[in-house]
PDB file of N, CA and C in Angstrom:
ATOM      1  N   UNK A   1      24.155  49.436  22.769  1.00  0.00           N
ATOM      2  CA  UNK A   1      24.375  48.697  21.554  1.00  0.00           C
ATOM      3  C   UNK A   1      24.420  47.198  21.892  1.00  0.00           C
ATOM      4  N   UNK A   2      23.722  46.209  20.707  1.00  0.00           N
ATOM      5  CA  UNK A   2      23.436  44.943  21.356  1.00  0.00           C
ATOM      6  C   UNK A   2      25.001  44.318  20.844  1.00  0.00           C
ATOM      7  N   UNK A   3      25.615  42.765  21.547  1.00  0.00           N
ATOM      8  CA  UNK A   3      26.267  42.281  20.730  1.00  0.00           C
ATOM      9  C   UNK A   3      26.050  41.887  19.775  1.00  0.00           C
ATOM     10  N   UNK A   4      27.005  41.709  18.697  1.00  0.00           N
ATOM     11  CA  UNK A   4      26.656  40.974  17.380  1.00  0.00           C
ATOM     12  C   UNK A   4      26.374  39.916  17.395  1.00  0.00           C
ATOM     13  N   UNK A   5      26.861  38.753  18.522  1.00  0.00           N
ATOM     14  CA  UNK A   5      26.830  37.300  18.580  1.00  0.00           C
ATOM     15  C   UNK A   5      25.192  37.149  18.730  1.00  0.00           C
ATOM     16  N   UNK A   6      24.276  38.440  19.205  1.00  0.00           N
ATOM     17  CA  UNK A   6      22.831  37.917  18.982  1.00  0.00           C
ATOM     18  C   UNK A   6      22.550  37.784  18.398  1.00  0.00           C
ATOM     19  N   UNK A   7      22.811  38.009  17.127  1.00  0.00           N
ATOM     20  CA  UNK A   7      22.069  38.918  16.028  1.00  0.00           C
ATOM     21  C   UNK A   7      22.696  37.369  14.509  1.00  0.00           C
ATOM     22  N   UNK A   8      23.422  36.834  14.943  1.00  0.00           N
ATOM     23  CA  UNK A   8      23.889  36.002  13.696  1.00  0.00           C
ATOM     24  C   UNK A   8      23.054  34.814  13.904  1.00  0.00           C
ATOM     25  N   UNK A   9      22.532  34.024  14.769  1.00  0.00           N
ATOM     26  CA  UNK A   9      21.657  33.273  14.981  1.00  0.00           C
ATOM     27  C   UNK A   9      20.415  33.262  14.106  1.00  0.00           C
ATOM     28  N   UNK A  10      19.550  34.751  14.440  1.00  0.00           N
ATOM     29  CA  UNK A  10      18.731  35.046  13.632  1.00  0.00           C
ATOM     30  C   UNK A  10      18.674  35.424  12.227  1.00  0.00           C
ATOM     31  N   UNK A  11      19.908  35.480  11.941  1.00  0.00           N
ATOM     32  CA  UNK A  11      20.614  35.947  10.268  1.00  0.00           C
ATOM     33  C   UNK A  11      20.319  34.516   9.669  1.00  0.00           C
ATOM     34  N   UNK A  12      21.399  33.342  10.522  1.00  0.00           N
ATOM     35  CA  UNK A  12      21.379  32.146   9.794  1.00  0.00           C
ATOM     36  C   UNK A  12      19.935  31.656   9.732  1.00  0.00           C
ATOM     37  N   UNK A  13      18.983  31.675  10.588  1.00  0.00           N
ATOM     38  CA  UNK A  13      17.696  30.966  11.080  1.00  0.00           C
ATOM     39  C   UNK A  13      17.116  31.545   9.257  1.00  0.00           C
ATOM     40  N   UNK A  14      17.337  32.864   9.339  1.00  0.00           N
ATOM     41  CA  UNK A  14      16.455  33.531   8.215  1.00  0.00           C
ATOM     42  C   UNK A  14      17.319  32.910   7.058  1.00  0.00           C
ATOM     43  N   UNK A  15      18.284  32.796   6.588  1.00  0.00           N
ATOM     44  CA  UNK A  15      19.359  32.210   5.521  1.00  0.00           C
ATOM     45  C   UNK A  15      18.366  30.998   5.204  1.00  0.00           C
ATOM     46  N   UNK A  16      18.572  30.176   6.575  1.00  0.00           N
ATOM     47  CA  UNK A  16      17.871  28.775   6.318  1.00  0.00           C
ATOM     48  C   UNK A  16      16.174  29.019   5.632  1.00  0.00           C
ATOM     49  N   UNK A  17      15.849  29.868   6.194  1.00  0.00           N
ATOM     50  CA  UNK A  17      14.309  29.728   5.961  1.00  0.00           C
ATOM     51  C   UNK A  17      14.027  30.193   4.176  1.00  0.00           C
ATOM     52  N   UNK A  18      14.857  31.242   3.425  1.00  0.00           N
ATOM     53  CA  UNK A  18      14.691  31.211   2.566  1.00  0.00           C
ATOM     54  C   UNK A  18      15.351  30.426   1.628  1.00  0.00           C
ATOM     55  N   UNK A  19      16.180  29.392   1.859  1.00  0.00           N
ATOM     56  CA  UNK A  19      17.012  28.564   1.050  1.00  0.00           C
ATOM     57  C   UNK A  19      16.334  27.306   1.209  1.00  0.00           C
ATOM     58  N   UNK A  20      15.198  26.913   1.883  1.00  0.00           N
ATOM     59  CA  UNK A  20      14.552  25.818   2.333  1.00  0.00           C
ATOM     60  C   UNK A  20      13.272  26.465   1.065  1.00  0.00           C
ATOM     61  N   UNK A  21      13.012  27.606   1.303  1.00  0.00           N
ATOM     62  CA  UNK A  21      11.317  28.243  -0.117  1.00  0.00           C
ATOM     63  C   UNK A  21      12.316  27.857  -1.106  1.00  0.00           C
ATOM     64  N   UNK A  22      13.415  28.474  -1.509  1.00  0.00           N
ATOM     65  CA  UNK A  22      13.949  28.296  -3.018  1.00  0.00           C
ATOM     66  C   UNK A  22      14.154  26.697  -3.495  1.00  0.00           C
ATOM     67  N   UNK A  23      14.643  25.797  -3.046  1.00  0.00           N
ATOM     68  CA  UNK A  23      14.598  24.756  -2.949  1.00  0.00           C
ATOM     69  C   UNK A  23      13.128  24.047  -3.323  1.00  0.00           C
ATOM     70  N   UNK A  24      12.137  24.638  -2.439  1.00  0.00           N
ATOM     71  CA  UNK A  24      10.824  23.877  -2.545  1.00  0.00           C
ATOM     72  C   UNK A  24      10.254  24.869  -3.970  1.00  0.00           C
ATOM     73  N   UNK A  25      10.543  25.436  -4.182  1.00  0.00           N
ATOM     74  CA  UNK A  25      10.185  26.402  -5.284  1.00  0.00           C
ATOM     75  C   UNK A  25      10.702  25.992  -6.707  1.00  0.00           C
ATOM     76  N   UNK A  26      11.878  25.687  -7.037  1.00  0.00           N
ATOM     77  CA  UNK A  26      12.576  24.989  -7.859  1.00  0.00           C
ATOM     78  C   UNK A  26      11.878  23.063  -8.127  1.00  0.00           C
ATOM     79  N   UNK A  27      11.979  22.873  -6.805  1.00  0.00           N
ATOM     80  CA  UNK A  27      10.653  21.500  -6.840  1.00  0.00           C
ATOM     81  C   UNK A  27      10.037  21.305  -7.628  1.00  0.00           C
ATOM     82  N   UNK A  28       9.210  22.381  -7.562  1.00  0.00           N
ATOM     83  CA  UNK A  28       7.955  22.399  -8.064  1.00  0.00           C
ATOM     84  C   UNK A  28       7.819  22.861  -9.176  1.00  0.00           C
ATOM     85  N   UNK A  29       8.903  23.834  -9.807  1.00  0.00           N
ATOM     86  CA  UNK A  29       8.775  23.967 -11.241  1.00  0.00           C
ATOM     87  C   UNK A  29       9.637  22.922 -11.585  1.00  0.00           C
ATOM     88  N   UNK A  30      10.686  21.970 -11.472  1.00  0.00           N
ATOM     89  CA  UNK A  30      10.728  21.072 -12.126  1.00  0.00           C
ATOM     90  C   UNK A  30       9.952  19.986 -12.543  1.00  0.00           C
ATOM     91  N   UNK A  31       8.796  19.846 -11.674  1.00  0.00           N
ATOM     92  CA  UNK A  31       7.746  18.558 -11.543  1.00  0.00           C
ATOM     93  C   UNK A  31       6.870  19.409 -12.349  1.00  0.00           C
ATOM     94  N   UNK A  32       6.772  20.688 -12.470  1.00  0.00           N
ATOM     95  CA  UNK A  32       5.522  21.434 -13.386  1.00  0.00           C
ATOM     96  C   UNK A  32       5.863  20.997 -14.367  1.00  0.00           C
ATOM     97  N   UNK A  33       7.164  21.625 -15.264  1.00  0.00           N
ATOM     98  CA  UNK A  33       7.468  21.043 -16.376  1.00  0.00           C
ATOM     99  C   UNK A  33       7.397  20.094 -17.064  1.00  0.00           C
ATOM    100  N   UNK A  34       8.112  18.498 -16.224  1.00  0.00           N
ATOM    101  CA  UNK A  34       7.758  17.093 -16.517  1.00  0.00           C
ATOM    102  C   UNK A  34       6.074  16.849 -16.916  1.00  0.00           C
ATOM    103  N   UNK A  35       5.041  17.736 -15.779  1.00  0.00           N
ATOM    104  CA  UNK A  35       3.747  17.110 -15.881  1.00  0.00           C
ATOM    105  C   UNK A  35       3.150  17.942 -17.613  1.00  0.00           C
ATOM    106  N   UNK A  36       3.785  19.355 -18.009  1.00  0.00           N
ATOM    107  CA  UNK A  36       3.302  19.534 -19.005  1.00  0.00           C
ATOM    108  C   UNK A  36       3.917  19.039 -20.171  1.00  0.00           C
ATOM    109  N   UNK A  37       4.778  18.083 -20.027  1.00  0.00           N
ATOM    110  CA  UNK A  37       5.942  17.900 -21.436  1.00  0.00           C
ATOM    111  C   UNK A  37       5.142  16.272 -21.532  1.00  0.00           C
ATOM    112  N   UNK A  38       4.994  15.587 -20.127  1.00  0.00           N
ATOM    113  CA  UNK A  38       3.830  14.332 -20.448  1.00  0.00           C
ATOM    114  C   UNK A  38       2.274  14.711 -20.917  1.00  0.00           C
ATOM    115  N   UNK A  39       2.082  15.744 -20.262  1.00  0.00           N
ATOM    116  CA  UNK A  39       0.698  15.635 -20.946  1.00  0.00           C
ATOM    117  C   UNK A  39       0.729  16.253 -22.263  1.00  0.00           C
ATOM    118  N   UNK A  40       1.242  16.954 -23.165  1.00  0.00           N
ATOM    119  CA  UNK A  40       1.749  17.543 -24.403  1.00  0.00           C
ATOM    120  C   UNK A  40       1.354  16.333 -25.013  1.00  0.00           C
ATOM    121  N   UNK A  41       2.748  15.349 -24.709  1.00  0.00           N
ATOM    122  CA  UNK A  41       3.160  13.922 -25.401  1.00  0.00           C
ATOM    123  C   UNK A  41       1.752  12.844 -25.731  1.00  0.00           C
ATOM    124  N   UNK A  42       1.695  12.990 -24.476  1.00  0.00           N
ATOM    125  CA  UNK A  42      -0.043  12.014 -24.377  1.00  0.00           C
ATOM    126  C   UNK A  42      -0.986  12.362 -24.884  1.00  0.00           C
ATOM    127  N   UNK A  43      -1.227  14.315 -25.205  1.00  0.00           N
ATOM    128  CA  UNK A  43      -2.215  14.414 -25.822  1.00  0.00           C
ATOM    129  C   UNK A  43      -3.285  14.578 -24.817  1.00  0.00           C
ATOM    130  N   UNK A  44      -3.235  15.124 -23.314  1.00  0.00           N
ATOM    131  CA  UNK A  44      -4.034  15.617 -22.096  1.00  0.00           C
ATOM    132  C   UNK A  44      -4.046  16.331 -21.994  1.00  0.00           C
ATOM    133  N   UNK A  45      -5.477  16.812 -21.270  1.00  0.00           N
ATOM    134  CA  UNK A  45      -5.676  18.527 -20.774  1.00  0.00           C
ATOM    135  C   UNK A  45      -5.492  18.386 -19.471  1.00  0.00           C
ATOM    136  N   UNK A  46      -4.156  19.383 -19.412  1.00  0.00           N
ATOM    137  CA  UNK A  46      -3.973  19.797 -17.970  1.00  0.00           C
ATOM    138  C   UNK A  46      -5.285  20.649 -17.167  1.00  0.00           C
ATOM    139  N   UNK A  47      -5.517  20.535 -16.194  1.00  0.00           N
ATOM    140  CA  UNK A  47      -6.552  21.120 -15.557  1.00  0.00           C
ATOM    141  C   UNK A  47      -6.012  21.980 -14.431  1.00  0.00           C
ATOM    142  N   UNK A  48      -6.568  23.096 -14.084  1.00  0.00           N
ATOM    143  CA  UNK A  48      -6.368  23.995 -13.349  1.00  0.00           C
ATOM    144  C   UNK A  48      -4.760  24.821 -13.020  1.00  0.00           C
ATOM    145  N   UNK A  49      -3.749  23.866 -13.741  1.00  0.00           N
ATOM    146  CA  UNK A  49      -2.571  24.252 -13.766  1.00  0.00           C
ATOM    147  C   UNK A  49      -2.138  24.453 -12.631  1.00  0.00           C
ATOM    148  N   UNK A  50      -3.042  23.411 -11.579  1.00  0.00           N
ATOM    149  CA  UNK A  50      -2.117  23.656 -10.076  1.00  0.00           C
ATOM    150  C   UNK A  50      -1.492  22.088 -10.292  1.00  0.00           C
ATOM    151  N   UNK A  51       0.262  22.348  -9.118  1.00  0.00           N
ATOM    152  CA  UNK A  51       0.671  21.125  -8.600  1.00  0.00           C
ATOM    153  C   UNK A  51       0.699  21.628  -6.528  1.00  0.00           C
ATOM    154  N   UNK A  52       0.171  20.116  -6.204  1.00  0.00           N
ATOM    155  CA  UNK A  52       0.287  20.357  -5.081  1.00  0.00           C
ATOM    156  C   UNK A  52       0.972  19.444  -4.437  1.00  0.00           C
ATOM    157  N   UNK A  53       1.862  19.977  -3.090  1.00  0.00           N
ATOM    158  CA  UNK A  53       2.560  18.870  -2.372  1.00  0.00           C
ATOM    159  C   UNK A  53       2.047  17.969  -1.686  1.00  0.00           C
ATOM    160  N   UNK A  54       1.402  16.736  -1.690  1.00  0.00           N
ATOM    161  CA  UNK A  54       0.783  15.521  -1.765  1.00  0.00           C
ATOM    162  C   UNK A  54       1.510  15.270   0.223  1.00  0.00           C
ATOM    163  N   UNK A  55       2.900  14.877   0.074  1.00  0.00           N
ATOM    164  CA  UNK A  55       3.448  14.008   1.069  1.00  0.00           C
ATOM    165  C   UNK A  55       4.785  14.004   0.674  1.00  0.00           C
ATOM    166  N   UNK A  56       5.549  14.551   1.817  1.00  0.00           N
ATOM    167  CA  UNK A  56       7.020  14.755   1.840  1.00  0.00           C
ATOM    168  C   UNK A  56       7.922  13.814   2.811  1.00  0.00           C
ATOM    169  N   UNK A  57       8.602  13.048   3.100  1.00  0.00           N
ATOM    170  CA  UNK A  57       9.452  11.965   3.341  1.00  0.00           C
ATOM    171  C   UNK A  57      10.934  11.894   3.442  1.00  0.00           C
ATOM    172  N   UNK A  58      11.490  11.377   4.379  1.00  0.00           N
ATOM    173  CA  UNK A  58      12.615  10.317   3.876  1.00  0.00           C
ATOM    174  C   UNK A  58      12.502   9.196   3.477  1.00  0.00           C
ATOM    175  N   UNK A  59      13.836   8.981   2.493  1.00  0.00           N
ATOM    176  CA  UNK A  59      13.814   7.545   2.150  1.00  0.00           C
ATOM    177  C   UNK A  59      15.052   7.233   2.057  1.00  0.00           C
ATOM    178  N   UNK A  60      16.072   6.286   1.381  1.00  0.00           N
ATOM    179  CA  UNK A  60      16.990   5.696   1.297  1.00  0.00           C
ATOM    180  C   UNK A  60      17.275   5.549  -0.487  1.00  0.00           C
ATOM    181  N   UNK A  61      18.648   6.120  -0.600  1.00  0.00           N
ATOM    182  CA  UNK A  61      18.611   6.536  -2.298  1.00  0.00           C
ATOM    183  C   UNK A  61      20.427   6.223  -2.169  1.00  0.00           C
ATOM    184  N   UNK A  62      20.637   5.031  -3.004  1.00  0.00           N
ATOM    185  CA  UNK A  62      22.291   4.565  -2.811  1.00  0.00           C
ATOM    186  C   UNK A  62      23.279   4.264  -1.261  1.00  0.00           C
ATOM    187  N   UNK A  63      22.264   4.097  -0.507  1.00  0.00           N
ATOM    188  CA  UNK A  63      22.685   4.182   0.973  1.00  0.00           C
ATOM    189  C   UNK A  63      22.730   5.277   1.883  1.00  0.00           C
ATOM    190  N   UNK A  64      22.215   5.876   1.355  1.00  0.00           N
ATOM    191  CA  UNK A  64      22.331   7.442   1.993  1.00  0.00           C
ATOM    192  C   UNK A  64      20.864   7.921   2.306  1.00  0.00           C
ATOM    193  N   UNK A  65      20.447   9.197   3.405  1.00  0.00           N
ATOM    194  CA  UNK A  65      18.986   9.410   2.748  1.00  0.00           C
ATOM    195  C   UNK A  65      18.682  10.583   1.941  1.00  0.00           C
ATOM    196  N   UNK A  66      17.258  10.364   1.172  1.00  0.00           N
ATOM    197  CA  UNK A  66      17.131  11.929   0.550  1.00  0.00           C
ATOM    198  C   UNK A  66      15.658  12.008   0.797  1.00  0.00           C
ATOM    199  N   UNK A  67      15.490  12.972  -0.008  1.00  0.00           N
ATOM    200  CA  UNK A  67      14.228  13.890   0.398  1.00  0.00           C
ATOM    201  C   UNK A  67      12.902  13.433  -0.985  1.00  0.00           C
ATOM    202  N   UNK A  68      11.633  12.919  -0.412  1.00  0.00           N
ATOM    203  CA  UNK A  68      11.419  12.066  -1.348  1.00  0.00           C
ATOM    204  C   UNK A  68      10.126  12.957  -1.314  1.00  0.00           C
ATOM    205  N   UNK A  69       9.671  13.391  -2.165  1.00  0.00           N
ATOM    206  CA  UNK A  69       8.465  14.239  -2.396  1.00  0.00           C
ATOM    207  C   UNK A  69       7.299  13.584  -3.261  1.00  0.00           C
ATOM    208  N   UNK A  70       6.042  13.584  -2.953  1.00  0.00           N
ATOM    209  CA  UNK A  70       5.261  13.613  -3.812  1.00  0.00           C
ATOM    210  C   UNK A  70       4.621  14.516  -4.107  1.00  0.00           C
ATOM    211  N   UNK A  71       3.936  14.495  -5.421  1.00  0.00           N
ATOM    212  CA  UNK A  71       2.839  15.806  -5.660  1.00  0.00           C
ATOM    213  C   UNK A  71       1.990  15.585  -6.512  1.00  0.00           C
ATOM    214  N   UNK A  72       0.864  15.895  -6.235  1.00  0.00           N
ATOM    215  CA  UNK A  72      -0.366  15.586  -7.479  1.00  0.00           C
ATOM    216  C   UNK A  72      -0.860  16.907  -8.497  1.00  0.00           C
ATOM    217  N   UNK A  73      -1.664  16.437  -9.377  1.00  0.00           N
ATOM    218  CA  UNK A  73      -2.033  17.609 -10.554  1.00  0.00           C
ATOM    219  C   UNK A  73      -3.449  16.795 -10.708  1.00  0.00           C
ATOM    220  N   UNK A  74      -4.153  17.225 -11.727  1.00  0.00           N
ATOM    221  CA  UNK A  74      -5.408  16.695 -12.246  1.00  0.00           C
ATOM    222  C   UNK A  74      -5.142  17.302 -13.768  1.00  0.00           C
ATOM    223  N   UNK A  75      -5.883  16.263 -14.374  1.00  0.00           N
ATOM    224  CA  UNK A  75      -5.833  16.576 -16.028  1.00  0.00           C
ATOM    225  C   UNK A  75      -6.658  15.735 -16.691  1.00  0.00           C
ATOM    226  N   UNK A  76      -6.895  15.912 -17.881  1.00  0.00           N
ATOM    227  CA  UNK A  76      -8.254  15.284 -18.584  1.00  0.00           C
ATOM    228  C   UNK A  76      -8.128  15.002 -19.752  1.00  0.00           C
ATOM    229  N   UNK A  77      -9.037  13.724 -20.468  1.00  0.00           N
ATOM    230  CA  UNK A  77      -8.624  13.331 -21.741  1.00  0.00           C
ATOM    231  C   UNK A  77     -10.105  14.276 -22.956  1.00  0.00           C
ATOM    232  N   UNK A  78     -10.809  14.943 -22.214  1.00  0.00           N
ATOM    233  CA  UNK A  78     -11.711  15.321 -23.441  1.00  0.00           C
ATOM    234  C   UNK A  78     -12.023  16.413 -22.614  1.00  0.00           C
ATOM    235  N   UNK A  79     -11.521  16.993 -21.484  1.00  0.00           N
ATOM    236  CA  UNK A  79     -12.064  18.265 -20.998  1.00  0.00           C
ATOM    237  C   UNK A  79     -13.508  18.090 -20.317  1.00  0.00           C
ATOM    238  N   UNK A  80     -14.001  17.028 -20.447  1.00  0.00           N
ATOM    239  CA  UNK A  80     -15.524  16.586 -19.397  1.00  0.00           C
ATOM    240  C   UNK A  80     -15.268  16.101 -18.152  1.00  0.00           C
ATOM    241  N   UNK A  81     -13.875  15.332 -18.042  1.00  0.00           N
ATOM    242  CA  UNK A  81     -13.589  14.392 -16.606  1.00  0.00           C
ATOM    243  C   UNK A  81     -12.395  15.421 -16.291  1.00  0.00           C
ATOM    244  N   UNK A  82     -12.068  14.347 -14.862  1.00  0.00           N
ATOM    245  CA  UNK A  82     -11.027  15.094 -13.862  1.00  0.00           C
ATOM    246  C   UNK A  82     -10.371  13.613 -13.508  1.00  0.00           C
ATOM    247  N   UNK A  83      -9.040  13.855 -13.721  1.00  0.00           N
ATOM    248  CA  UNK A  83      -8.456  12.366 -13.348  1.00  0.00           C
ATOM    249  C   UNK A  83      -6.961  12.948 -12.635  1.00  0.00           C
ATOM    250  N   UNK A  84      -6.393  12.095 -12.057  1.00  0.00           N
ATOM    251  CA  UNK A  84      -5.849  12.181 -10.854  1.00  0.00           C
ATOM    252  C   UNK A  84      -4.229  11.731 -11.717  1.00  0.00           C
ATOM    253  N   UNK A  85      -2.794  12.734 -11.395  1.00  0.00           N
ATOM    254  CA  UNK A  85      -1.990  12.232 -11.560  1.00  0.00           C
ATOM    255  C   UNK A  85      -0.832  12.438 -10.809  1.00  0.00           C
ATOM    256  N   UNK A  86       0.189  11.800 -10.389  1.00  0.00           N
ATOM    257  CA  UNK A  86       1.391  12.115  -9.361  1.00  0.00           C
ATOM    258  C   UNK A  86       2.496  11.780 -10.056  1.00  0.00           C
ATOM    259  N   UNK A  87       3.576  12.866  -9.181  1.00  0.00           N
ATOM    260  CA  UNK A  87       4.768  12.835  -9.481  1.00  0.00           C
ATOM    261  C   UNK A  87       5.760  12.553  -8.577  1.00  0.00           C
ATOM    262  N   UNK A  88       6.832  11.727  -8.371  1.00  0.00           N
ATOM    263  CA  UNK A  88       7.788  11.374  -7.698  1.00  0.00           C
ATOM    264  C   UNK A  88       9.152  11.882  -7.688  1.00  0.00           C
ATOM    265  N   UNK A  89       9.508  12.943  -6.720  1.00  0.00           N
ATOM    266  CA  UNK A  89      10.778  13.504  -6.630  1.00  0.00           C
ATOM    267  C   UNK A  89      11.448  13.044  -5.599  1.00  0.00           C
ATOM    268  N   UNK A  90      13.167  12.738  -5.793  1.00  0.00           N
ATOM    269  CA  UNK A  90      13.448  11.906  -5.449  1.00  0.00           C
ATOM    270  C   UNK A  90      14.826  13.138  -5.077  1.00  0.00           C
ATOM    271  N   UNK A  91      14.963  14.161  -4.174  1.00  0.00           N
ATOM    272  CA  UNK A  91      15.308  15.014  -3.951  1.00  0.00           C
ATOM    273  C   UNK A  91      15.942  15.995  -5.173  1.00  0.00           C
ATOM    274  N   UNK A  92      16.087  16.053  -5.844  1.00  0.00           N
ATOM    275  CA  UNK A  92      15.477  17.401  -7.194  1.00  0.00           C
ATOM    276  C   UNK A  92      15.729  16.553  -7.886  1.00  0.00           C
ATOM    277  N   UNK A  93      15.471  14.932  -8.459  1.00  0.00           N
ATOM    278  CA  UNK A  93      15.316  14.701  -9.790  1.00  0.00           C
ATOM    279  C   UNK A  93      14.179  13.738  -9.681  1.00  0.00           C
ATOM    280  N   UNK A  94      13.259  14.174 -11.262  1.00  0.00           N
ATOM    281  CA  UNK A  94      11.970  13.466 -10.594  1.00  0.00           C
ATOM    282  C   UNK A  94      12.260  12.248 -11.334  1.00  0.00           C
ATOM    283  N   UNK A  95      11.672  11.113 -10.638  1.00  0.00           N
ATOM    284  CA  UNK A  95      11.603   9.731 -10.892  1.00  0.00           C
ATOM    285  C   UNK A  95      10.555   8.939 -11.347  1.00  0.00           C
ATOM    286  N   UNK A  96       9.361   9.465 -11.393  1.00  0.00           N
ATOM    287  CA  UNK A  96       8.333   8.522 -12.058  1.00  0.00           C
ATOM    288  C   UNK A  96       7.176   9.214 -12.493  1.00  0.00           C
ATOM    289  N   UNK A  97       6.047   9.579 -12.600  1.00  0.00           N
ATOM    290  CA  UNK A  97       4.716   9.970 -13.252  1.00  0.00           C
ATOM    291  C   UNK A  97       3.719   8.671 -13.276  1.00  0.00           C
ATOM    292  N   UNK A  98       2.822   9.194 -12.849  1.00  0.00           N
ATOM    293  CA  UNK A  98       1.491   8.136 -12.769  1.00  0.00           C
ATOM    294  C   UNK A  98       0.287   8.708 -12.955  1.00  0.00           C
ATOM    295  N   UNK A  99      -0.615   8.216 -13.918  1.00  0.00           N
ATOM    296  CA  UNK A  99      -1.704   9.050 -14.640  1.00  0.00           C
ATOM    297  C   UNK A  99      -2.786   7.649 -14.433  1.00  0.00           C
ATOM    298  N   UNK A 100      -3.603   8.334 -13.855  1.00  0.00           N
ATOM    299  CA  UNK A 100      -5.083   6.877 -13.423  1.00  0.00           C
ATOM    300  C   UNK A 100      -5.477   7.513 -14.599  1.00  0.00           C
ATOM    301  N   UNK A 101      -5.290   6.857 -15.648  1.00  0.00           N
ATOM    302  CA  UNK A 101      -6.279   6.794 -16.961  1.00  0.00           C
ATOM    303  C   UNK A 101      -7.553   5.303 -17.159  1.00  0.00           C
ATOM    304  N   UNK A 102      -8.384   6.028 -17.939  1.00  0.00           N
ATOM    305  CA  UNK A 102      -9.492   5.054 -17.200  1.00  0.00           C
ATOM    306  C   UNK A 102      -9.574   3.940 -18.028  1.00  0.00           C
ATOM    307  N   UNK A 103      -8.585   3.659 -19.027  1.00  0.00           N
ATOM    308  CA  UNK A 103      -7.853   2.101 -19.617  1.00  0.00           C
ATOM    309  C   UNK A 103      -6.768   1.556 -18.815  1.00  0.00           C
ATOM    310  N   UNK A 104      -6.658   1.940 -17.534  1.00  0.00           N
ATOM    311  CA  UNK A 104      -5.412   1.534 -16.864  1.00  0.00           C
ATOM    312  C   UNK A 104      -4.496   2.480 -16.198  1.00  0.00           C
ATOM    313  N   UNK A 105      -4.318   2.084 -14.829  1.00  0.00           N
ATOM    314  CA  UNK A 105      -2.935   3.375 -15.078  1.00  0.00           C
ATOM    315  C   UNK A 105      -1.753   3.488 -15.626  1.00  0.00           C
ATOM    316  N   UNK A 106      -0.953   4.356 -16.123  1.00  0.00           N
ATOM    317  CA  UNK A 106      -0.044   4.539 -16.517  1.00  0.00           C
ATOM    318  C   UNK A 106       1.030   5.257 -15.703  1.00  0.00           C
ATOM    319  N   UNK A 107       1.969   4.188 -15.769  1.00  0.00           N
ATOM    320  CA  UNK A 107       3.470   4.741 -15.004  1.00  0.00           C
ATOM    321  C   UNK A 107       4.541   5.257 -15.855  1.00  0.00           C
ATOM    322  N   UNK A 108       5.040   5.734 -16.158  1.00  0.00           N
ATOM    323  CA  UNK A 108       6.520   6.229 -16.824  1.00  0.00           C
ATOM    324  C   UNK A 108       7.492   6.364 -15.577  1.00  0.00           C
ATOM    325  N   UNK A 109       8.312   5.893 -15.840  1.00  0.00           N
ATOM    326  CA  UNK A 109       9.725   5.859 -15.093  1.00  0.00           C
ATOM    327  C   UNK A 109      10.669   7.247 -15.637  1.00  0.00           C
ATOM    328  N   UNK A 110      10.818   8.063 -15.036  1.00  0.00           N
ATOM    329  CA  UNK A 110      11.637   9.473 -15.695  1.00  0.00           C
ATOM    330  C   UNK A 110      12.513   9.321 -15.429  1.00  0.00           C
ATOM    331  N   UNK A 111      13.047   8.081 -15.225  1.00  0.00           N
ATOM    332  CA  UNK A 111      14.963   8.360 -15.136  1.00  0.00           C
ATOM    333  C   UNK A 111      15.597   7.514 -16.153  1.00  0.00           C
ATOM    334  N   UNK A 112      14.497   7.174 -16.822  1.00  0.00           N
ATOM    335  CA  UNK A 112      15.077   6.517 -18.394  1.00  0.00           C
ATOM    336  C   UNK A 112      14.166   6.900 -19.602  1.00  0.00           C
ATOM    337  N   UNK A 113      13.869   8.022 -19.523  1.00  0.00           N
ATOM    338  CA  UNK A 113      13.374   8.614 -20.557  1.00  0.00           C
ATOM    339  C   UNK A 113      14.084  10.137 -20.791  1.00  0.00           C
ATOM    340  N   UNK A 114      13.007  10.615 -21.702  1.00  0.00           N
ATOM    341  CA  UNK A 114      13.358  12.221 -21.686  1.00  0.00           C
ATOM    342  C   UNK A 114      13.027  13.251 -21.326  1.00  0.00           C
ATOM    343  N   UNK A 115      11.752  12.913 -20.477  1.00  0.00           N
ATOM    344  CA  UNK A 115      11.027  13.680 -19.873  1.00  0.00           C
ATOM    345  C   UNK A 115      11.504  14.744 -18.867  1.00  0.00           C
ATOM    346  N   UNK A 116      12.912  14.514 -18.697  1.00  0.00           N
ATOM    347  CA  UNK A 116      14.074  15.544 -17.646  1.00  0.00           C
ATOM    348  C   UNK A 116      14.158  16.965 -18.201  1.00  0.00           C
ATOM    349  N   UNK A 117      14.708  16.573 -19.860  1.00  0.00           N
ATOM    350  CA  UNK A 117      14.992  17.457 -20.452  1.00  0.00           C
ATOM    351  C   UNK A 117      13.883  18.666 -20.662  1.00  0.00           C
TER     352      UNK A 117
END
């Protein structure tokens, strides 16, 4: 019979590994949401209904660090083009949206709007 003291190592290792997916999983449906409640608003066709993780980071958030995510989508204003848009998570609350629309890009700041909800 093995000791137990082997065996908790690999318990926690596995703990960590699925609390690190749920985390990134929750991510990503919060940034899903934001990208369909802006494009609703705007009046865009979401395209392919994928979000993907772009570039993941530290950064510095009130003196402290957090976990700064980006992620992109594609979406379209007449269903003929493909245009490029990102989202900024700022360890689970997202912070900005950026849509290369082809009058300009457009930024929204999501931490003073309603786009959370």
């Amino acid at each position: 019979m093995r000791p137990m003291r082997a065996e908790v190592p690999l318990l926690l290792a596995g703990a960590a590994i699925v609390a690190a997916w749920w985390w990134t999983f929750q991510a990503r449906e919060r940034v899903d949401g934001v990208i369909r409640r802006v494009c609703r608003e705007l009046s865009l066709q979401r395209l392919d209904e994928t979000v993907a993780l772009e570039r993941i980071g530290l950064t510095r958030e009130y003196g402290a660090f957090a976990i700064r995510r980006l992620y992109t989508f594609e979406f379209s204003l007449s269903g003929a083009d493909r245009r490029r848009g990102q989202v900024c998570l700022i360890n689970a609350i997202p912070r900005w949206i950026q849509l290369d629309h082809p009058d300009g890009a457009i930024h929204m700041d999501l931490t003073s709007t309603s786009h959370l909800h």
